[in-house]
PDB file of N, CA and C in Angstrom:
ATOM      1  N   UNK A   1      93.813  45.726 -41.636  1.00  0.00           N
ATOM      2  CA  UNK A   1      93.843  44.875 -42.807  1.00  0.00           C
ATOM      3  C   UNK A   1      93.326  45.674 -43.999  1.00  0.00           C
ATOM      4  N   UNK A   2      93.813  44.695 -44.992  1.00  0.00           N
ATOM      5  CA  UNK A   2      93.426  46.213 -46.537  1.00  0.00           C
ATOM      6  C   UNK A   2      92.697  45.252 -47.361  1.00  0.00           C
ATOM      7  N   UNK A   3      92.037  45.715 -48.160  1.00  0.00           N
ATOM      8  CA  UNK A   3      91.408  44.998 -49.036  1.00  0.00           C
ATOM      9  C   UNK A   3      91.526  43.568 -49.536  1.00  0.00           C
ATOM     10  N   UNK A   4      92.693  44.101 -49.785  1.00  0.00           N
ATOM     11  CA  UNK A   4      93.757  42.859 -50.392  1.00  0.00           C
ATOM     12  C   UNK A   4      93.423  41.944 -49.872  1.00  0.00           C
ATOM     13  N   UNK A   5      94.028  41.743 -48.274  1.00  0.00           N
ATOM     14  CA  UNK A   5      93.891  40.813 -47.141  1.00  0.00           C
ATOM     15  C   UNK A   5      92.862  40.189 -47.474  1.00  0.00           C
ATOM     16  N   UNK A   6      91.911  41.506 -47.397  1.00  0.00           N
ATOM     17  CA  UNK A   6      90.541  40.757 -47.194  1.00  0.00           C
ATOM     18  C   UNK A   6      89.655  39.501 -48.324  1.00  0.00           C
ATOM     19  N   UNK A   7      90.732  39.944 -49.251  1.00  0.00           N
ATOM     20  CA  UNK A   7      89.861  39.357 -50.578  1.00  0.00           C
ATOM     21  C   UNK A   7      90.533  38.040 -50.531  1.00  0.00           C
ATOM     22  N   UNK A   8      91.709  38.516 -50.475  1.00  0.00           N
ATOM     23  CA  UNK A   8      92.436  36.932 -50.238  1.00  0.00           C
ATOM     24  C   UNK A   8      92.413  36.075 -49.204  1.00  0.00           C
ATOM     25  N   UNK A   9      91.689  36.461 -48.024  1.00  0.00           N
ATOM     26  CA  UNK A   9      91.177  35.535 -47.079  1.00  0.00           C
ATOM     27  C   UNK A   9      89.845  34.999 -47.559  1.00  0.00           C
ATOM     28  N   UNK A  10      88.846  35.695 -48.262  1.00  0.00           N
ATOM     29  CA  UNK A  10      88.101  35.262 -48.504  1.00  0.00           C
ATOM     30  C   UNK A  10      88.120  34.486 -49.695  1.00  0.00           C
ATOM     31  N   UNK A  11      89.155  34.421 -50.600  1.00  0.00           N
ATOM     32  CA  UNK A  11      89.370  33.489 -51.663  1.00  0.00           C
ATOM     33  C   UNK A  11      89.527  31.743 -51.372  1.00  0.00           C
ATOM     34  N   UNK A  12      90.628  32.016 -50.048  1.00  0.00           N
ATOM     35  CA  UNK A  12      91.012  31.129 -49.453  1.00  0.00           C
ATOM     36  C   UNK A  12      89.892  30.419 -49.106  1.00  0.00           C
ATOM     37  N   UNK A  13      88.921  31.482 -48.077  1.00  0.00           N
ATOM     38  CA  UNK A  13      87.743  30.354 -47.681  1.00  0.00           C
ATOM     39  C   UNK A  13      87.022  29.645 -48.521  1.00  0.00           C
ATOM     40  N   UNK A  14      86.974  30.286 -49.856  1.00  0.00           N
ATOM     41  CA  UNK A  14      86.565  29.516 -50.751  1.00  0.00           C
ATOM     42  C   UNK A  14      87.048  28.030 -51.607  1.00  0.00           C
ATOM     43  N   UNK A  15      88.152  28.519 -51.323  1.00  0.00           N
ATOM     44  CA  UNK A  15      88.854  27.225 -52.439  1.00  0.00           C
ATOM     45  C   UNK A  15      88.957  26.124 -51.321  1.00  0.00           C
ATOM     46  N   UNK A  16      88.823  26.449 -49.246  1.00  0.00           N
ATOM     47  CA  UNK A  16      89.264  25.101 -49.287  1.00  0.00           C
ATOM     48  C   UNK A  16      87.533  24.763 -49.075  1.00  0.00           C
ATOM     49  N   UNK A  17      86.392  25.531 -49.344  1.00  0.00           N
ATOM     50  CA  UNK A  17      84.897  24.725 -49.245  1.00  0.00           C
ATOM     51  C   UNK A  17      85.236  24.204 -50.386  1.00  0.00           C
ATOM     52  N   UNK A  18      85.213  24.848 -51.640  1.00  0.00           N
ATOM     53  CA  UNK A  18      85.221  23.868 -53.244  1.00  0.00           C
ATOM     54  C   UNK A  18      86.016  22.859 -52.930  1.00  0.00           C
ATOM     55  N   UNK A  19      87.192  22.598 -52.231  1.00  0.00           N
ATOM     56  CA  UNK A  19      87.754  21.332 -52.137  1.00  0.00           C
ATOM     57  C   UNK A  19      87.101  20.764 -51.139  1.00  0.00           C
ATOM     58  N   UNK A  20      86.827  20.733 -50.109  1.00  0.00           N
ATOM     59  CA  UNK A  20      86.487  19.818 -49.035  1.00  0.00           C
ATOM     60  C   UNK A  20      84.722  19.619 -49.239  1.00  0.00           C
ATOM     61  N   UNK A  21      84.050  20.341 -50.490  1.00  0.00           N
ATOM     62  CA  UNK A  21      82.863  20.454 -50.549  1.00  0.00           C
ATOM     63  C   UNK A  21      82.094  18.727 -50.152  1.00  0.00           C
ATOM     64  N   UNK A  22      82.903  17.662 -51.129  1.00  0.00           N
ATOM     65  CA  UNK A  22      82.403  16.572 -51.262  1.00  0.00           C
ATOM     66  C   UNK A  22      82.016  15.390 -49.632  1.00  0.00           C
ATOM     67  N   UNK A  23      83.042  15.923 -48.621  1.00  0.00           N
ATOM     68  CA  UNK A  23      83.254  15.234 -47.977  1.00  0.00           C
ATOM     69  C   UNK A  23      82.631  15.942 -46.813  1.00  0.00           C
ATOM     70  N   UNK A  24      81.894  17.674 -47.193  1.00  0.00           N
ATOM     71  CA  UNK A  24      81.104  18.052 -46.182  1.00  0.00           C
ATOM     72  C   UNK A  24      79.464  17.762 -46.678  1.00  0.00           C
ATOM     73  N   UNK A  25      79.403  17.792 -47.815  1.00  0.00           N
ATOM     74  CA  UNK A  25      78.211  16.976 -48.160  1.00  0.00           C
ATOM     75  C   UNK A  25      77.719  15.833 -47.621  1.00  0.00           C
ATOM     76  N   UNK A  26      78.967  14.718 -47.322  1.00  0.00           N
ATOM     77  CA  UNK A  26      77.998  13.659 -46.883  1.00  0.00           C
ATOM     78  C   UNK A  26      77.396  14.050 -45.641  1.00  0.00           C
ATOM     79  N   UNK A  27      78.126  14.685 -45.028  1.00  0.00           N
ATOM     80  CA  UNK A  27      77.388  14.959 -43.570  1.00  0.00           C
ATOM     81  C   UNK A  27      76.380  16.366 -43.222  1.00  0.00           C
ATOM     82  N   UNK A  28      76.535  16.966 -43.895  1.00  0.00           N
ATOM     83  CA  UNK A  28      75.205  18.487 -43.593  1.00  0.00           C
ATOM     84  C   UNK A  28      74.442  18.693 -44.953  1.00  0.00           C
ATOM     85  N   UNK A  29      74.492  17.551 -46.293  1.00  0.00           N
ATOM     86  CA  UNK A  29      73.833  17.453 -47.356  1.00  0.00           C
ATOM     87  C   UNK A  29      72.557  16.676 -47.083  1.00  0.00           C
ATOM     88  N   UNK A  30      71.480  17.204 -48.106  1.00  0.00           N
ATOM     89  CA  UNK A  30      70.117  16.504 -48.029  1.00  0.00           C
ATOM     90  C   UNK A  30      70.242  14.803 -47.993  1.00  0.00           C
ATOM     91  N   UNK A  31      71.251  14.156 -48.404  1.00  0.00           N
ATOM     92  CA  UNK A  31      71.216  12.708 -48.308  1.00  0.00           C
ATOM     93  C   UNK A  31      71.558  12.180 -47.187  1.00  0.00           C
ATOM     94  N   UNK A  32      72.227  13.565 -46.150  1.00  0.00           N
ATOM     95  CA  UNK A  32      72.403  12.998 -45.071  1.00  0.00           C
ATOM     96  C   UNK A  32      71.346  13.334 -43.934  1.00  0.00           C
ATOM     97  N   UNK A  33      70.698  14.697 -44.236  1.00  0.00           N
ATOM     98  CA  UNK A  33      69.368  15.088 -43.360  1.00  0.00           C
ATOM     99  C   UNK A  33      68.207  13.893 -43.698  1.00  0.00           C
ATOM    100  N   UNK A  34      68.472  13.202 -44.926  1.00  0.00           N
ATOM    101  CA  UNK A  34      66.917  12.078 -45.403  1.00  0.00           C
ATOM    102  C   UNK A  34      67.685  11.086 -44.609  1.00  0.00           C
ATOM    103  N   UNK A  35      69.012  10.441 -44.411  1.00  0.00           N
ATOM    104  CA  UNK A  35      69.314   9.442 -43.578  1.00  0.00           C
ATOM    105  C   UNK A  35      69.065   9.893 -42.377  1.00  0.00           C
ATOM    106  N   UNK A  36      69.450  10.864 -41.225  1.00  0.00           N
ATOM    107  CA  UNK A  36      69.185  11.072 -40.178  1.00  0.00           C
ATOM    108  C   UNK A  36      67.731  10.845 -40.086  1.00  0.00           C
ATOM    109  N   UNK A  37      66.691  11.740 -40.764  1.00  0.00           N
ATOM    110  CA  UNK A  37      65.473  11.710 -40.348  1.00  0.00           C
ATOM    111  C   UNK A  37      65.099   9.939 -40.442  1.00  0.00           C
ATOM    112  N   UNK A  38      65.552   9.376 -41.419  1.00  0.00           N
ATOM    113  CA  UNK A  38      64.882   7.646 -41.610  1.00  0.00           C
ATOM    114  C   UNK A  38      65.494   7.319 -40.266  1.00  0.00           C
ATOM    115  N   UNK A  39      66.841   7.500 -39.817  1.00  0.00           N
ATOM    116  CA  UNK A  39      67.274   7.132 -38.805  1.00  0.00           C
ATOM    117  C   UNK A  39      66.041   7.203 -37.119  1.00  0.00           C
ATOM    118  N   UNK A  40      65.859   8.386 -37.723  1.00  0.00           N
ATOM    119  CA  UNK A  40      64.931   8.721 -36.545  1.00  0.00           C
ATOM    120  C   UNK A  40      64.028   8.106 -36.489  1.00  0.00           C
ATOM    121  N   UNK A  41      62.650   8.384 -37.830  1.00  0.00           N
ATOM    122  CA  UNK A  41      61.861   7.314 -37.501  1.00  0.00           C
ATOM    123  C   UNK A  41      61.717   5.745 -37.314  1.00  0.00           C
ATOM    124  N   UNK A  42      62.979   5.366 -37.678  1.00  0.00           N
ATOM    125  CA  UNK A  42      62.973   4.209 -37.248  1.00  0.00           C
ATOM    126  C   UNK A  42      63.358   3.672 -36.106  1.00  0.00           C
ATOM    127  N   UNK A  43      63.827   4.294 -35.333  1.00  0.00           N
ATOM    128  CA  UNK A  43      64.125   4.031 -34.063  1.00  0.00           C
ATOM    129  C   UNK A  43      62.735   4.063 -32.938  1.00  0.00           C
ATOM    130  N   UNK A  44      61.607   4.591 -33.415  1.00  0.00           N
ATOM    131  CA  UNK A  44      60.444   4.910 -33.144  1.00  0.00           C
ATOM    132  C   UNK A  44      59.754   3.529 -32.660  1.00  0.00           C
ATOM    133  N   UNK A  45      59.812   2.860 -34.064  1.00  0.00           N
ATOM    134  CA  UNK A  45      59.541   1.864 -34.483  1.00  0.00           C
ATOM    135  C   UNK A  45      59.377   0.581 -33.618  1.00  0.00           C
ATOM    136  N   UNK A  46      58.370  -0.335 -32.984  1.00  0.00           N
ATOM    137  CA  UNK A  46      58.190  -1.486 -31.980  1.00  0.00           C
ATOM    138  C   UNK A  46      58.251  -2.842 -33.366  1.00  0.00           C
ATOM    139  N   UNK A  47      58.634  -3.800 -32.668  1.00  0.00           N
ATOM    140  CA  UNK A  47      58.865  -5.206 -33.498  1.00  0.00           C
ATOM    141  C   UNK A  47      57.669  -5.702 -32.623  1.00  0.00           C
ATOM    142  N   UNK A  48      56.523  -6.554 -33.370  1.00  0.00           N
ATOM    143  CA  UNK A  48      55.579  -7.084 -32.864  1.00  0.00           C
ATOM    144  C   UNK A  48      55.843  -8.427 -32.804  1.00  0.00           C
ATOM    145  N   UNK A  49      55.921  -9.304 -32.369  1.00  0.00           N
ATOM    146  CA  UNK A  49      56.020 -10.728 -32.377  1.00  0.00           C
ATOM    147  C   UNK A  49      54.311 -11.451 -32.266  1.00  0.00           C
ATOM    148  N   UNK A  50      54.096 -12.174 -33.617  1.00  0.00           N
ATOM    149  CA  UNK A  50      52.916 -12.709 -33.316  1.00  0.00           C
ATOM    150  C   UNK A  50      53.268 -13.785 -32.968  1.00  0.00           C
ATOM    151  N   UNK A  51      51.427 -14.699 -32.551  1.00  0.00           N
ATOM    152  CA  UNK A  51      51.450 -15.288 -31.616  1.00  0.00           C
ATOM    153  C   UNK A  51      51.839 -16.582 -32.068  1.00  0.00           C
ATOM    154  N   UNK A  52      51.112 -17.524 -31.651  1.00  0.00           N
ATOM    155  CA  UNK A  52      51.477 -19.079 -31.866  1.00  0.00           C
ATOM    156  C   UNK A  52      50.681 -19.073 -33.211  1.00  0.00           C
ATOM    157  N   UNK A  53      50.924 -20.644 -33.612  1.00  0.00           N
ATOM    158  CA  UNK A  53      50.028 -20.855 -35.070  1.00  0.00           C
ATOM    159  C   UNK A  53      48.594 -21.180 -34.947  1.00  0.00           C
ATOM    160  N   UNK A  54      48.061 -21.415 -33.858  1.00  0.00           N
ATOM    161  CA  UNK A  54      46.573 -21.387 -33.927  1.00  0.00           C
ATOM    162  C   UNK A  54      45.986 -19.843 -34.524  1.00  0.00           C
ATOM    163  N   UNK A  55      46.829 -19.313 -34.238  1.00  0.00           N
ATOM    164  CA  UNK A  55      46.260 -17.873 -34.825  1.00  0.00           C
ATOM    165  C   UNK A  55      45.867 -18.165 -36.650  1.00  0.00           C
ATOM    166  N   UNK A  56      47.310 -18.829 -37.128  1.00  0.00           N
ATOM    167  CA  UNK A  56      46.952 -19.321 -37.937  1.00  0.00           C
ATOM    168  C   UNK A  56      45.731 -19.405 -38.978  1.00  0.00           C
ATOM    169  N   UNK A  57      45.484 -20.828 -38.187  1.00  0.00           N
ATOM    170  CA  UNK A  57      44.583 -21.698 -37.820  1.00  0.00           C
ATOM    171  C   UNK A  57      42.785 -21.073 -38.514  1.00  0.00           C
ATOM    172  N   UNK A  58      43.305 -19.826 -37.140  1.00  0.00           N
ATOM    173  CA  UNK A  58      41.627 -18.916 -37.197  1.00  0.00           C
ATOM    174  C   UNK A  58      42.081 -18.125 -38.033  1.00  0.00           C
ATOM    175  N   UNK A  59      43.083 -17.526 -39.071  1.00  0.00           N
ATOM    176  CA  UNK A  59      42.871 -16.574 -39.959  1.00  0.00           C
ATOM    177  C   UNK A  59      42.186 -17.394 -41.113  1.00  0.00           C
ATOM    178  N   UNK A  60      42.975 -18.626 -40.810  1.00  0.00           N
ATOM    179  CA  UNK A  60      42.427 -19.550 -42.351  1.00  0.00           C
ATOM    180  C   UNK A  60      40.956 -19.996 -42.217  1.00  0.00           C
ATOM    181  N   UNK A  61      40.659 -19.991 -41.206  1.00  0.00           N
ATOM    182  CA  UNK A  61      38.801 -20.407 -41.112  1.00  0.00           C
ATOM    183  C   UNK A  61      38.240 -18.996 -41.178  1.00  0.00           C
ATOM    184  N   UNK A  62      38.469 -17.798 -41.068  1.00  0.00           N
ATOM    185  CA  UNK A  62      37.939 -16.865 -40.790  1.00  0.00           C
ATOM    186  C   UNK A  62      37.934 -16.288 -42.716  1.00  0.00           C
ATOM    187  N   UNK A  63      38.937 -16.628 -43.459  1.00  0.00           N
ATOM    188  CA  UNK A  63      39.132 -16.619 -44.851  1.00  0.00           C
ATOM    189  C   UNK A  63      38.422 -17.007 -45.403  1.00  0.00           C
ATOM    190  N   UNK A  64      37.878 -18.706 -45.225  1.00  0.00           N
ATOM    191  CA  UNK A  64      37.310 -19.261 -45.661  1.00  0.00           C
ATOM    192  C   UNK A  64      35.715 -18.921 -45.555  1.00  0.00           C
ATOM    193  N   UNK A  65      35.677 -18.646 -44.332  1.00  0.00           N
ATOM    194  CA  UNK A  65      34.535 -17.957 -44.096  1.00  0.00           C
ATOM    195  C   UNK A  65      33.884 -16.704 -44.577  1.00  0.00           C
ATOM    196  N   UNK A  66      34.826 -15.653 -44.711  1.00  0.00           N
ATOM    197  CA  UNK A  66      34.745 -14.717 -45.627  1.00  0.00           C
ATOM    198  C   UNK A  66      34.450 -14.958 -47.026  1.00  0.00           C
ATOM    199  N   UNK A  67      35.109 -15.680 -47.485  1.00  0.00           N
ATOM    200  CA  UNK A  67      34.824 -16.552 -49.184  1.00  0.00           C
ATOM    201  C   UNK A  67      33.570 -16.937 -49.113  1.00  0.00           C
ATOM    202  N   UNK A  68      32.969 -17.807 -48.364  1.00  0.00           N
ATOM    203  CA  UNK A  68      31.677 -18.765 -48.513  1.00  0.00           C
ATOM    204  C   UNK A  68      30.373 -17.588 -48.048  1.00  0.00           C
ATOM    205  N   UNK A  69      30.946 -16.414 -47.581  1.00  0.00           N
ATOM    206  CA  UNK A  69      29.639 -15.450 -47.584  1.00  0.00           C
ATOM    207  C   UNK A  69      29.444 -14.390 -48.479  1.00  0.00           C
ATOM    208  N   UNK A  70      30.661 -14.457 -49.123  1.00  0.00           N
ATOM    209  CA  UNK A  70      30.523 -13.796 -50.989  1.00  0.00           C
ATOM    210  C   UNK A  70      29.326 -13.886 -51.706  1.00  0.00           C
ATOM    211  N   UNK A  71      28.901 -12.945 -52.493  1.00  0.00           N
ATOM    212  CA  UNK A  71      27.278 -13.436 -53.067  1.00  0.00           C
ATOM    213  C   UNK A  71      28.128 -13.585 -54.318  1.00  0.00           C
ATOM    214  N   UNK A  72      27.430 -14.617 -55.222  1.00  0.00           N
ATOM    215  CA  UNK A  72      27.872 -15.688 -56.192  1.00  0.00           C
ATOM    216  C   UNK A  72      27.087 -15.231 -57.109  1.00  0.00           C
ATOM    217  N   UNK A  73      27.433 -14.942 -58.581  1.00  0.00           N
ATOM    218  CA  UNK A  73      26.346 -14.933 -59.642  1.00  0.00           C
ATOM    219  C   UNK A  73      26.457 -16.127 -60.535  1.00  0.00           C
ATOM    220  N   UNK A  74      25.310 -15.978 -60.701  1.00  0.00           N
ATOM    221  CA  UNK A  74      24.472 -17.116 -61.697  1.00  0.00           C
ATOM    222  C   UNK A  74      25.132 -17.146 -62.961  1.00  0.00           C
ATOM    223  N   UNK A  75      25.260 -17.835 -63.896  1.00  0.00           N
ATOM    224  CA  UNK A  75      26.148 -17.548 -65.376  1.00  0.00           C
ATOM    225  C   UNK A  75      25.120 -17.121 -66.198  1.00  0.00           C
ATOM    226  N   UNK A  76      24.160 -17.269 -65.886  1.00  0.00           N
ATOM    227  CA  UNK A  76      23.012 -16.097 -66.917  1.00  0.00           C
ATOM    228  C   UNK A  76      23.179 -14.782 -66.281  1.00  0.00           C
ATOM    229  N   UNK A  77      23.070 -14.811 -65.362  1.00  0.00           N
ATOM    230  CA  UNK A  77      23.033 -13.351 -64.518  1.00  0.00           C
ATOM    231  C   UNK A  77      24.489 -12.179 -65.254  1.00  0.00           C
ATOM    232  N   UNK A  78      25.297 -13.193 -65.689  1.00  0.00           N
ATOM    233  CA  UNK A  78      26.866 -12.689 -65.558  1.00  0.00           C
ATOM    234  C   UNK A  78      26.688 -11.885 -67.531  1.00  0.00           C
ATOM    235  N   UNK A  79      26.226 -12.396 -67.615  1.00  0.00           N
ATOM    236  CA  UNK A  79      26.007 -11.789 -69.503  1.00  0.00           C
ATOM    237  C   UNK A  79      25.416 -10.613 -69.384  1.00  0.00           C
ATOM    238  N   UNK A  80      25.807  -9.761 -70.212  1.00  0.00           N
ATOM    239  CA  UNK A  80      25.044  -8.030 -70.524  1.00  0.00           C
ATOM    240  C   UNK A  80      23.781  -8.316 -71.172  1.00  0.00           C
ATOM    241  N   UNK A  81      22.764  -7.904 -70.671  1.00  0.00           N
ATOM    242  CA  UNK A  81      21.502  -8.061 -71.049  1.00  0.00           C
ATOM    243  C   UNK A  81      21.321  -6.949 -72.232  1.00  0.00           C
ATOM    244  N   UNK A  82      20.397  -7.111 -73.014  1.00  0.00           N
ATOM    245  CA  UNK A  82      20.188  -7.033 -74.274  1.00  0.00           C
ATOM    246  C   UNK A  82      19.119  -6.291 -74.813  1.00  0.00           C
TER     247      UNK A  82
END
């Protein structure tokens, strides 16, 4: 083979990547390595099913409870002293 050949095979390889560039992108382009990888970790991924509503129940007393052991200021206390 002579130069020629050679240049013009390699022209060729070029023009059909510039054409087919778009449609090899979706698949070996970074938008498709960030979908694979999300793909991946999500398959990782467990679905938890909580429990009944008494659970509920005790988050809302346990809230409330949390609230009512808050320390509270005084409305004098709450002014910038002077």
């Amino acid at each position: 083979m002579g130069w020629i050949a050679i240049g013009l095979l390699v022209a060729a390889v070029l023009v059909v990547l510039g054409a087919e560039w778009p449609r090899l992108s979706e698949r070996i382009g970074a938008d498709a390595w960030a979908a694979r990888s999300r793909r991946r970790r999500k398959e990782k991924l467990t679905l938890i099913r909580g429990e009944e509503v008494a659970d509920d129940d005790d988050f809302v007393k346990s809230v409330e409870r949390d609230l009512a052991d808050l320390p509270v200021l005084d409305e004098h206390e709450d002014r910038p002293r002077r």
